[in-house]
C-alpha atoms as a PDB file:
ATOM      1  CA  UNK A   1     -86.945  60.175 272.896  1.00  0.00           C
ATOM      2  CA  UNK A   2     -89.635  62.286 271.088  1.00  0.00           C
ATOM      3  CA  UNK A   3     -92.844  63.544 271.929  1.00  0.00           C
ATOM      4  CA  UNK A   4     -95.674  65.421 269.699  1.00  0.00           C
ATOM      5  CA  UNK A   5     -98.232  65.731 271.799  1.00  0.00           C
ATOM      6  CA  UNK A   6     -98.432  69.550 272.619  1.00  0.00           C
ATOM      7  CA  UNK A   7     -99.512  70.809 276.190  1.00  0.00           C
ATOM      8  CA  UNK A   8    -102.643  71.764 275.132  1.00  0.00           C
ATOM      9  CA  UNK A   9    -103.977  68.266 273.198  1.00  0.00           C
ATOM     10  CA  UNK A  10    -106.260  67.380 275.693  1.00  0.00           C
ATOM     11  CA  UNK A  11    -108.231  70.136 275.608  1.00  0.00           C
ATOM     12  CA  UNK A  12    -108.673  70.482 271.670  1.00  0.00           C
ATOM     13  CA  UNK A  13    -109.182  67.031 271.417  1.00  0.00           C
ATOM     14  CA  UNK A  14    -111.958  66.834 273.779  1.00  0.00           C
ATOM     15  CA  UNK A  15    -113.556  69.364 272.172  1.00  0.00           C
ATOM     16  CA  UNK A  16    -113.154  68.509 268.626  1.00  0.00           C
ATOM     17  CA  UNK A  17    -114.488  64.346 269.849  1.00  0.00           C
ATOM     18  CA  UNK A  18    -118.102  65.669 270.646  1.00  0.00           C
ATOM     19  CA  UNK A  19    -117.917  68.893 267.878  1.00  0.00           C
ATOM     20  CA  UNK A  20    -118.243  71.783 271.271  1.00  0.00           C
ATOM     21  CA  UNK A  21    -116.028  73.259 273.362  1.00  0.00           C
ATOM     22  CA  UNK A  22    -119.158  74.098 276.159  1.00  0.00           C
ATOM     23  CA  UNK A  23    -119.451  73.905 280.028  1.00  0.00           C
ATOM     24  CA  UNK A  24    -119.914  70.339 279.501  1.00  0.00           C
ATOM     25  CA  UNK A  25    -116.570  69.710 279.138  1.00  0.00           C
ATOM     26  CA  UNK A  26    -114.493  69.703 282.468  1.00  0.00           C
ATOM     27  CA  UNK A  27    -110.730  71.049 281.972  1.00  0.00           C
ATOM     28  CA  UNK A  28    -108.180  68.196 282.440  1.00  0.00           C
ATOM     29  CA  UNK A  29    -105.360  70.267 281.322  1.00  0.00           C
ATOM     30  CA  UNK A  30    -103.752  69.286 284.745  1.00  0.00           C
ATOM     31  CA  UNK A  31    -102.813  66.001 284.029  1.00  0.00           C
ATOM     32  CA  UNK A  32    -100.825  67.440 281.026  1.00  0.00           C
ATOM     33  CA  UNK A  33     -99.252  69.466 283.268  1.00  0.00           C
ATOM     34  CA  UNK A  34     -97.857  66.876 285.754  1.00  0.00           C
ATOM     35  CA  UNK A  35     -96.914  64.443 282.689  1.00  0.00           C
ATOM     36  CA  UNK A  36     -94.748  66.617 282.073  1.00  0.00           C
ATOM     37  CA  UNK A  37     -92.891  66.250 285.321  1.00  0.00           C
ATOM     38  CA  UNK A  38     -92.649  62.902 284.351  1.00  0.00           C
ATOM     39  CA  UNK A  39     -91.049  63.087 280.850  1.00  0.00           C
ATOM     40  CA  UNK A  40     -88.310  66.278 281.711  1.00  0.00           C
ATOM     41  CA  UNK A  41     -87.092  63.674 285.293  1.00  0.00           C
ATOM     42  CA  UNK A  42     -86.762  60.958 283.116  1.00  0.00           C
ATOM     43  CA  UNK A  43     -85.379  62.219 280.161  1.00  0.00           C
ATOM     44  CA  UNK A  44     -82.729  63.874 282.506  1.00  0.00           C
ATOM     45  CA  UNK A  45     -82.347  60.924 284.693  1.00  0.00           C
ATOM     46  CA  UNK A  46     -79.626  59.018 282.808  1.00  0.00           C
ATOM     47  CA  UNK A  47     -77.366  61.530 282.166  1.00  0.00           C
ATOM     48  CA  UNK A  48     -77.571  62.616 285.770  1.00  0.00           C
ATOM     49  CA  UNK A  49     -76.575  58.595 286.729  1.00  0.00           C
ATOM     50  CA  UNK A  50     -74.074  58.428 284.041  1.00  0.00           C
ATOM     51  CA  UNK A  51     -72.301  61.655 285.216  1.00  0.00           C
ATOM     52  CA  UNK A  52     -72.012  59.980 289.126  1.00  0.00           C
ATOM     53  CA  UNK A  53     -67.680  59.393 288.742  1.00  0.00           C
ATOM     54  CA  UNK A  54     -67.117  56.190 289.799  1.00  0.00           C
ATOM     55  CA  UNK A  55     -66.856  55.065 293.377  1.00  0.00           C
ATOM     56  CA  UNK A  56     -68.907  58.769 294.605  1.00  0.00           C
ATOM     57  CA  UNK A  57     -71.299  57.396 297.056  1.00  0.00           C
ATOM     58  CA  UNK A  58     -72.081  60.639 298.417  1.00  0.00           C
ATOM     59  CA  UNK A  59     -73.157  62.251 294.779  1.00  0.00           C
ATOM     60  CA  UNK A  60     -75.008  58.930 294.010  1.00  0.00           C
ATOM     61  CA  UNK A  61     -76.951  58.643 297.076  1.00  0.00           C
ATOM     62  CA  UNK A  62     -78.156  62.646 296.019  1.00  0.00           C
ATOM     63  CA  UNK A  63     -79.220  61.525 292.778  1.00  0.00           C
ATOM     64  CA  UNK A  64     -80.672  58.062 293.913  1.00  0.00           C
ATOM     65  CA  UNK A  65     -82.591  60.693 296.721  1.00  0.00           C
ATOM     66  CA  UNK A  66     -84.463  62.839 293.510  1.00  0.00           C
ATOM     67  CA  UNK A  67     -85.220  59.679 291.463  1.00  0.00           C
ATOM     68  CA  UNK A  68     -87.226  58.266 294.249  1.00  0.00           C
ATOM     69  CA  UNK A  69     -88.598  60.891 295.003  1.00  0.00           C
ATOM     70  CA  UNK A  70     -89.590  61.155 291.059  1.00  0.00           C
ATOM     71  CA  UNK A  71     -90.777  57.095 291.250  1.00  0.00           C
ATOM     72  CA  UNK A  72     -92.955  57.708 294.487  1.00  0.00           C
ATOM     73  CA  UNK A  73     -94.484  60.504 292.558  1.00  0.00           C
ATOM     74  CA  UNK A  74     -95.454  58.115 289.269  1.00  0.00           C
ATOM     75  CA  UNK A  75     -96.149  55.748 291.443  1.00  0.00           C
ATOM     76  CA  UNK A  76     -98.709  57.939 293.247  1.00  0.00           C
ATOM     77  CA  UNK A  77    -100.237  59.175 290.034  1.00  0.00           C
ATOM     78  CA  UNK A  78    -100.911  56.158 288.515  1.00  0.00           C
ATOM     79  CA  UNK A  79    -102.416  54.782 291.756  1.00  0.00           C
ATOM     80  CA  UNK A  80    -104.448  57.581 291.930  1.00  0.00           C
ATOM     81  CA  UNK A  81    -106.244  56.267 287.836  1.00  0.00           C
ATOM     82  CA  UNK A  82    -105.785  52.757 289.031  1.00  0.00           C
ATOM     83  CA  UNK A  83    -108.806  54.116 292.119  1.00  0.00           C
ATOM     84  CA  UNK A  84    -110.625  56.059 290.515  1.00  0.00           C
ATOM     85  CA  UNK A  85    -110.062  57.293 287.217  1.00  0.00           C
ATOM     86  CA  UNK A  86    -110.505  53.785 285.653  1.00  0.00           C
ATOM     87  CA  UNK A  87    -113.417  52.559 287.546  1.00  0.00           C
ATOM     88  CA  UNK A  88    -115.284  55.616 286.565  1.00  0.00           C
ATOM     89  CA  UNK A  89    -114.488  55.399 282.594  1.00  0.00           C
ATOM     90  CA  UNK A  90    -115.486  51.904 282.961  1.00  0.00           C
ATOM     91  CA  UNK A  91    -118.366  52.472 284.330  1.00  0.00           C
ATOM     92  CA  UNK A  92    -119.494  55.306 281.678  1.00  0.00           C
ATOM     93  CA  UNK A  93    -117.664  54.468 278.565  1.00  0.00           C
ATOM     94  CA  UNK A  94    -118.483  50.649 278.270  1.00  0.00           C
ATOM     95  CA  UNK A  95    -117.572  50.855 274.315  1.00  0.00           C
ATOM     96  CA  UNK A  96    -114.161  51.912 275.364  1.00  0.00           C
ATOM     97  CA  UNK A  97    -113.315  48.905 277.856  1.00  0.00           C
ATOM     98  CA  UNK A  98    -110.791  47.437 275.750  1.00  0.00           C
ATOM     99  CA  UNK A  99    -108.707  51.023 275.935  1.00  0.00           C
ATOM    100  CA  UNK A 100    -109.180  51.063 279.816  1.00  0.00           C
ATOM    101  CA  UNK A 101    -107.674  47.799 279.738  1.00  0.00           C
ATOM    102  CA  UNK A 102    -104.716  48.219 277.877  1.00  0.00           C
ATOM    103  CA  UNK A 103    -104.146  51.685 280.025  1.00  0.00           C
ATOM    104  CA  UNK A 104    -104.364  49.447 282.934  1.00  0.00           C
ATOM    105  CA  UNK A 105    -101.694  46.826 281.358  1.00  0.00           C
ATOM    106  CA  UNK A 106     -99.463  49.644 280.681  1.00  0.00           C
ATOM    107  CA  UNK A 107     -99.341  50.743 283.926  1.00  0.00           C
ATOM    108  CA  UNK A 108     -98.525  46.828 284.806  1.00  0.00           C
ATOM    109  CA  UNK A 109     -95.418  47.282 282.552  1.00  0.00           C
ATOM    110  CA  UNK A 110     -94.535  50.268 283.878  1.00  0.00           C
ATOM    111  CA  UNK A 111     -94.821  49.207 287.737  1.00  0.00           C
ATOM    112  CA  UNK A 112     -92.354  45.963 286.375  1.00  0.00           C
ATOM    113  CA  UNK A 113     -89.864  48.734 285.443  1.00  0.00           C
ATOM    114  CA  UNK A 114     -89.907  50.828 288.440  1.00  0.00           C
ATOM    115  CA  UNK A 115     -89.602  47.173 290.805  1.00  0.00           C
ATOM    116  CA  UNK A 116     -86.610  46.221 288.928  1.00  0.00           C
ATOM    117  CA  UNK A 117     -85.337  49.684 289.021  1.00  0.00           C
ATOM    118  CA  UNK A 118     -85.391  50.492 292.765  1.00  0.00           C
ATOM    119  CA  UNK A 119     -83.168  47.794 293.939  1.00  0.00           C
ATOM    120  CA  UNK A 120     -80.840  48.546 291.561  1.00  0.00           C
ATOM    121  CA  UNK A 121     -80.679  52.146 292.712  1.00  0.00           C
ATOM    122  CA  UNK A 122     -80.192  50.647 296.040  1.00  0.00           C
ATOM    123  CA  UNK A 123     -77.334  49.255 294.819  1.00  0.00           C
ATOM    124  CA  UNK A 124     -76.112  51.616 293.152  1.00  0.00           C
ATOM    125  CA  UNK A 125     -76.090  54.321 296.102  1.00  0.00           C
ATOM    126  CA  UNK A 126     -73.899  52.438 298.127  1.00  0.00           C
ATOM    127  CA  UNK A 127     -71.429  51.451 295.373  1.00  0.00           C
ATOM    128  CA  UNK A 128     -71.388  53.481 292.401  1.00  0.00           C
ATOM    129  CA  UNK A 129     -69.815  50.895 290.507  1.00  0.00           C
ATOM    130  CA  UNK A 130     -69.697  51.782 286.722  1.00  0.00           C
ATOM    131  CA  UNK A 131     -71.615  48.082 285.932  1.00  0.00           C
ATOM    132  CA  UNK A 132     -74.249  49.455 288.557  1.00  0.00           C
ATOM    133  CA  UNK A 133     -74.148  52.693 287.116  1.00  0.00           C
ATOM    134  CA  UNK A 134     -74.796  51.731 283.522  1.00  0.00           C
ATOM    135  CA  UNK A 135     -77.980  48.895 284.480  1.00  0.00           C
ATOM    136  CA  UNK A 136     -79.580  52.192 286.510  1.00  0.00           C
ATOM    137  CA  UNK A 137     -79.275  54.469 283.714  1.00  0.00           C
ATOM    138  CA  UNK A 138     -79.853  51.438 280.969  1.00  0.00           C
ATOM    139  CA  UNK A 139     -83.396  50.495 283.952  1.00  0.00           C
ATOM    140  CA  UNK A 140     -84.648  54.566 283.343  1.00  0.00           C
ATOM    141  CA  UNK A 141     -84.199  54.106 279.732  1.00  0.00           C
ATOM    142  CA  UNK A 142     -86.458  51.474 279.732  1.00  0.00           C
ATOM    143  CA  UNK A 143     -89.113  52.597 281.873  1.00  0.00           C
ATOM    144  CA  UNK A 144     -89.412  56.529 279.923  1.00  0.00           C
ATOM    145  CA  UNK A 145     -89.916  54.420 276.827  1.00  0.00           C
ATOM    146  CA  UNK A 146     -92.829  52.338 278.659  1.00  0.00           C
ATOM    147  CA  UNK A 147     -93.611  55.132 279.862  1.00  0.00           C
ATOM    148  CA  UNK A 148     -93.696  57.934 277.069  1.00  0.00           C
ATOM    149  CA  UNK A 149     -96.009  55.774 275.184  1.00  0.00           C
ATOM    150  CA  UNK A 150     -98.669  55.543 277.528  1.00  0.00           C
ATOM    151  CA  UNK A 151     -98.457  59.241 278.301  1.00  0.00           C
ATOM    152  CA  UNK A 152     -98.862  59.871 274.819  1.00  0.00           C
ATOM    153  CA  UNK A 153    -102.394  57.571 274.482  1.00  0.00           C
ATOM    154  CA  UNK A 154    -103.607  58.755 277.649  1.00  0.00           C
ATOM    155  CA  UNK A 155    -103.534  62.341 276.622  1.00  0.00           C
ATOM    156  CA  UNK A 156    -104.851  61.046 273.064  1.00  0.00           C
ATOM    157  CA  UNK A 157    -107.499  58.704 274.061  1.00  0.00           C
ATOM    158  CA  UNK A 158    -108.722  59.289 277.829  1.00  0.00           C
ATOM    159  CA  UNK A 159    -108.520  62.905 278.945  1.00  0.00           C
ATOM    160  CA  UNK A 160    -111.040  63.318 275.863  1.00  0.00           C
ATOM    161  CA  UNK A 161    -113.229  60.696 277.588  1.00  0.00           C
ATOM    162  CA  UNK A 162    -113.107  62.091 281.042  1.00  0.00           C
ATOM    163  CA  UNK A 163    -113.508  65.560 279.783  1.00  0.00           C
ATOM    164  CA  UNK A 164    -116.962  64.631 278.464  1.00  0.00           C
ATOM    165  CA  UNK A 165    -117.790  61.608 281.202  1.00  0.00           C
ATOM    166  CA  UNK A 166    -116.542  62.933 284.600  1.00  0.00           C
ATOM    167  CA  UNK A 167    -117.640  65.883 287.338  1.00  0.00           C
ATOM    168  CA  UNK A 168    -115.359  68.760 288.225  1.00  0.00           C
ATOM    169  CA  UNK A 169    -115.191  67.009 291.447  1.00  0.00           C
ATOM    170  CA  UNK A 170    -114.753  63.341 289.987  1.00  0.00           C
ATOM    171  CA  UNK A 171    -111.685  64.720 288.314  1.00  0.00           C
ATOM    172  CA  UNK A 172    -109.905  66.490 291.406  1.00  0.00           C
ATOM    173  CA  UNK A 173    -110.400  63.168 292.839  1.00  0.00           C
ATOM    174  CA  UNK A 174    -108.147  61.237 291.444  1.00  0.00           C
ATOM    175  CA  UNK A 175    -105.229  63.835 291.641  1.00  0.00           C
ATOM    176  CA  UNK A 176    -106.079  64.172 295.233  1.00  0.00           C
ATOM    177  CA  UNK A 177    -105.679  60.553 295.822  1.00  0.00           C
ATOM    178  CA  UNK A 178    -102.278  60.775 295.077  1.00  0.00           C
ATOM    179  CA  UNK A 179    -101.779  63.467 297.381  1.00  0.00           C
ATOM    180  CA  UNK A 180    -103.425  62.340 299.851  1.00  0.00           C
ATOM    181  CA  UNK A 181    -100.537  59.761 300.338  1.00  0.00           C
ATOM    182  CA  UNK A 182     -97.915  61.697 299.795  1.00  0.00           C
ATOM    183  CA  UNK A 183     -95.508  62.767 302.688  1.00  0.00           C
ATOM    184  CA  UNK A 184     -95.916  66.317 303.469  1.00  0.00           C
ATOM    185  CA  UNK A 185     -92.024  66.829 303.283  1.00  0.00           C
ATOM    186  CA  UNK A 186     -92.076  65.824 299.506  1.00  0.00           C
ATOM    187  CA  UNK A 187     -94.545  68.905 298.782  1.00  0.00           C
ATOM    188  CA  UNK A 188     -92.838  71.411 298.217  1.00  0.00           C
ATOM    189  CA  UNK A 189     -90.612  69.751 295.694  1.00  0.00           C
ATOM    190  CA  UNK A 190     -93.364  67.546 294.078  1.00  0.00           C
ATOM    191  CA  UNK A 191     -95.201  71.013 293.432  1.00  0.00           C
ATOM    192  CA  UNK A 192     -91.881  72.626 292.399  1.00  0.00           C
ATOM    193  CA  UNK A 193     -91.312  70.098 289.745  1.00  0.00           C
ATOM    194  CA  UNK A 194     -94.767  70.641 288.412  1.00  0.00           C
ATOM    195  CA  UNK A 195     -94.756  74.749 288.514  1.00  0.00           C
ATOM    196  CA  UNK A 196     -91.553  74.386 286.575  1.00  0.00           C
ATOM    197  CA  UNK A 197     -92.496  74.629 283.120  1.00  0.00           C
ATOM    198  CA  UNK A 198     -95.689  76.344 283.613  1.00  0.00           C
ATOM    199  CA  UNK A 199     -97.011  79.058 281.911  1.00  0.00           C
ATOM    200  CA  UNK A 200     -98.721  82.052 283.363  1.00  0.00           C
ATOM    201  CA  UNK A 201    -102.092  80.499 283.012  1.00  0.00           C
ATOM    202  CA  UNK A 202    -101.243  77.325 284.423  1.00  0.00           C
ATOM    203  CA  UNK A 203     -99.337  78.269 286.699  1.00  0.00           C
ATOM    204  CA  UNK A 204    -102.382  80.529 288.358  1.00  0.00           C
ATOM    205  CA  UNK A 205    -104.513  76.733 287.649  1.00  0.00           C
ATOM    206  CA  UNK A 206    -102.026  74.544 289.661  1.00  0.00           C
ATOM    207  CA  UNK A 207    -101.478  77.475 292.575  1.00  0.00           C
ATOM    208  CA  UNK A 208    -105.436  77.740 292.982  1.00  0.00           C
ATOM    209  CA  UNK A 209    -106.146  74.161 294.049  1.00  0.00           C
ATOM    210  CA  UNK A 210    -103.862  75.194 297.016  1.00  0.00           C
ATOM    211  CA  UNK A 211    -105.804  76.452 300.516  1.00  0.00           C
ATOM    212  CA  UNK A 212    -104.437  80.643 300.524  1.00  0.00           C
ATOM    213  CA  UNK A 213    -101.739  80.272 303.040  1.00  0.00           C
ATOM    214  CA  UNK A 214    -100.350  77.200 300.789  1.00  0.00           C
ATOM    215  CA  UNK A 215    -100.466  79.220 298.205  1.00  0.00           C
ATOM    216  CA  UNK A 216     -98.195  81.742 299.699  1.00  0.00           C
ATOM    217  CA  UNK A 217     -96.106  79.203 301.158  1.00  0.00           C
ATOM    218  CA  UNK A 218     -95.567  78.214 297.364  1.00  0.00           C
ATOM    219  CA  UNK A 219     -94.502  81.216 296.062  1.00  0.00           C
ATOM    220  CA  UNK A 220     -92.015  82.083 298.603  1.00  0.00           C
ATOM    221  CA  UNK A 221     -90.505  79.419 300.021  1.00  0.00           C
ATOM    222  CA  UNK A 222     -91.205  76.730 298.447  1.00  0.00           C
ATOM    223  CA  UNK A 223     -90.041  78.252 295.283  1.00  0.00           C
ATOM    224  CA  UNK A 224     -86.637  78.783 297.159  1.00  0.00           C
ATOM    225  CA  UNK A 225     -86.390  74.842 298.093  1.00  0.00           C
ATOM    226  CA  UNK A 226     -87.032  74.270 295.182  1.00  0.00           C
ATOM    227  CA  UNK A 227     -84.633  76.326 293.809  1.00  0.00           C
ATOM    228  CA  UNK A 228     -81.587  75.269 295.958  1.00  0.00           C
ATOM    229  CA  UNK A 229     -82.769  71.416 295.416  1.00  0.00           C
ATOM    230  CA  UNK A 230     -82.689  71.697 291.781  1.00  0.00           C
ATOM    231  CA  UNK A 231     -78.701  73.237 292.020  1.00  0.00           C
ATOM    232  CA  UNK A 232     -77.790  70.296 294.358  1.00  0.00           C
ATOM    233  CA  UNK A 233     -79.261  67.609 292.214  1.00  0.00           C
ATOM    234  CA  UNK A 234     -78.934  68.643 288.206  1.00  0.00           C
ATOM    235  CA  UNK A 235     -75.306  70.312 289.332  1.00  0.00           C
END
């Protein structure tokens, strides 16, 4: 699988769509950020199932545990556009309906893979059959190609649009939708698995949406879950 879009497309292109890089802009840089959560879990994912020996129910049911976990996590993102991303961009960027609609058909195709996939995992984590095995790995194949593309126009096409169209607080919105239904165990490795490839500056972004004792919490020991949690489940 390739990918050219660099981490910080969004931002140049929404400047260079309306010619100024000025307050009006908000910074959607985040949403880069956590796609890339998204791309490194699935690109791994396969190998991780294909490496399960056969018959290991206990190292399949670790692995089936972290791709969940990574499927709750799209899942929650997208629902989180689905709310209140989309309605917005509708609302203000009437030219552009047709490319609302086909984001909101992709993430249709992309919700198809991830209901096939999860009773297959299911499956998969009791047996660890090698035919099991192989439609798992062969399911996560398809859904990072589904997937991959409409990362790649999303970045392209909308984060321009709501960098010009949406508030500071519009924007926060829809990733806080997301987190809002998220279980407050799965924190501190969701927001591992987004810190992970950070650089300074986003790193000091993603850390200052946190409330201060959060913040600490997610330096310390969160960092050291996450940590131990990536040794258990990439080996």
């Amino acid at each position: 699988m390739t990918e050219t879009t660099s981490p910080r497309t969004a931002q140049t292109d929404a400047g260079t769509a309306t010619g100024t890089t000025g307050p009006a802009l908000i910074d959607v840089h985040d949403m880069v950020v956590v796609h890339r959560v998204f791309r490194r879990e699935l690109g791994l994912a396969p190998r991780l199932v294909r490496a399960v020996p056969a018959g290991d129910t206990a190292r399949a049911a670790v692995v089936a545990a972290h791709l969940r976990l990574c499927l709750d996590g799209l899942h929650l993102h997208h629902s989180g556009e689905d709310a209140v991303l989309w309605p917005k961009l509708l609302e203000r960027t009437a030219p552009d309906a047709a490319l609302i609609t086909r984001m909101e058909a992709q993430h249709e195709q992309v919700h198809d893979c991830l209901e096939r996939l999860r009773p297959a995992l299911d499956r998969w984590e009791a047996e660890a059959r090698p035919a099991v095995t192989e439609e798992v790995a062969a399911s996560l194949e398809a859904l990072a190609a589904a997937l991959l593309v409409h990362l790649a126009e999303e970045e392209r096409e909308i984060l321009p649009l709501a960098a010009r169209h949406l508030t500071e607080s519009e924007w926060e919105a829809v990733g806080q939708h997301g987190m809002a239904h998220m279980q407050r165990s799965q924190l501190p490795i969701m927001f591992g698995m987004v810190l992970e490839e950070c650089d300074p500056q986003e790193r000091t972004r993603m850390l200052g949406v946190l409330p201060a004792p959060l913040r600490l919490l997610a330096r310390t020991v969160f960092a050291w879950q996450y940590r131990r949690y990536v040794r258990r489940v990439r080996g």
